[in-house]
Protein backbone atom coordinates (compact mmCIF):
# COMPACT_ATOMS: atom_id res chain seq x y z
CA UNK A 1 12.66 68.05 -58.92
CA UNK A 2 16.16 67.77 -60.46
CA UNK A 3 17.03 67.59 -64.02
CA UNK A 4 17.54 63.99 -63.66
CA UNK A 5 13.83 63.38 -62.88
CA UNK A 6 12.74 65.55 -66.33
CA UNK A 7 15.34 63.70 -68.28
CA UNK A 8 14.50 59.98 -67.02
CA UNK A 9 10.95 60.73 -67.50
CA UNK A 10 11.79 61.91 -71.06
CA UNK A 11 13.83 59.35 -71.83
CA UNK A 12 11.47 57.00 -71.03
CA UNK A 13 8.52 58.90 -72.96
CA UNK A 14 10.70 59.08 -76.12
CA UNK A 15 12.05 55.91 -75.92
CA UNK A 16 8.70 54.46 -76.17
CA UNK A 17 6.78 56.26 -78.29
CA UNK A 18 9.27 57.92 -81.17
CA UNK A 19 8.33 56.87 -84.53
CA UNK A 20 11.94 56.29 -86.01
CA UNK A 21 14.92 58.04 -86.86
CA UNK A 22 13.78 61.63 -88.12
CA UNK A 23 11.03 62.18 -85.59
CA UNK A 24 11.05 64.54 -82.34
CA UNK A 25 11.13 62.09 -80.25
CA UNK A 26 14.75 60.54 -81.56
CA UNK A 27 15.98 64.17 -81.67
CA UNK A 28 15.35 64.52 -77.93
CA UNK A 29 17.16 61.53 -77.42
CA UNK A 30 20.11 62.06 -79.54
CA UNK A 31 20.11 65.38 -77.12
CA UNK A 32 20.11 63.67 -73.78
CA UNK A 33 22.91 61.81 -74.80
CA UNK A 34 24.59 64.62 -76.14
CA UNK A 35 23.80 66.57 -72.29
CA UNK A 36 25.79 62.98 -70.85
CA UNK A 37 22.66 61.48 -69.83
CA UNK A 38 22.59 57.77 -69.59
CA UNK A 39 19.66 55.76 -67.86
CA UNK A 40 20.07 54.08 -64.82
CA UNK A 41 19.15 50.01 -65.10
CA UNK A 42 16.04 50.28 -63.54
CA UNK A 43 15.06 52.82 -65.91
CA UNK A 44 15.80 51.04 -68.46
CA UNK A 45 13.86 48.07 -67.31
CA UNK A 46 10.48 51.09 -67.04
CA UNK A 47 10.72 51.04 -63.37
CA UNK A 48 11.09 54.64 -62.14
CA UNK A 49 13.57 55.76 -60.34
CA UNK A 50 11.52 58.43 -58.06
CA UNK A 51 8.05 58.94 -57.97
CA UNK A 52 9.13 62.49 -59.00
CA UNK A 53 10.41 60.67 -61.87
CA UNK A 54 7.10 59.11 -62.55
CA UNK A 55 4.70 61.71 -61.97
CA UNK A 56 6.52 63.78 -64.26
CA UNK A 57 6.59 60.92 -66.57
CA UNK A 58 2.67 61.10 -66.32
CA UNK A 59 2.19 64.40 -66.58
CA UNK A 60 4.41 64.25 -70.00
CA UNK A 61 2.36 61.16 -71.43
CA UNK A 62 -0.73 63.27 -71.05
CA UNK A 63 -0.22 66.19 -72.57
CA UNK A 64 1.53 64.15 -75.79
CA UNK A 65 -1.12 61.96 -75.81
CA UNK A 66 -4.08 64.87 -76.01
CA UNK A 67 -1.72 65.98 -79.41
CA UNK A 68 -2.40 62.76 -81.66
């Protein structure tokens, strides 16, 4: 696992499912920018870019998904 993998897979999870500007998923955003993280193309495009990628991706979907 590097860093890389956690912040795609965040990325990804917040990108989809924040609910506008004030809410903790923009926040985390706004903070992966702020670490210099930019998504590769394919990310971008929701194709993972390692299945570490995507089972942490999965694993993160789960667990916010059992807190609605």
């Amino acid at each position: 696992m590097t860093r890389f993998d956690l912040y795609g897979a965040l990325w990804l999870l917040c990108s989809r499912y924040h609910s506008g500007r004030g809410s903790r998923g923009y926040r985390i955003l706004s903070r992966l920018t702020l670490a210099g993280y930019s998504p590769g193309l394919s990310l971008q495009s929701h194709r993972f870019e390692s299945t570490t990628q995507r089972d942490m991706y999965r694993q993160l979907w789960r667990t916010y998904h059992k807190g609605l």
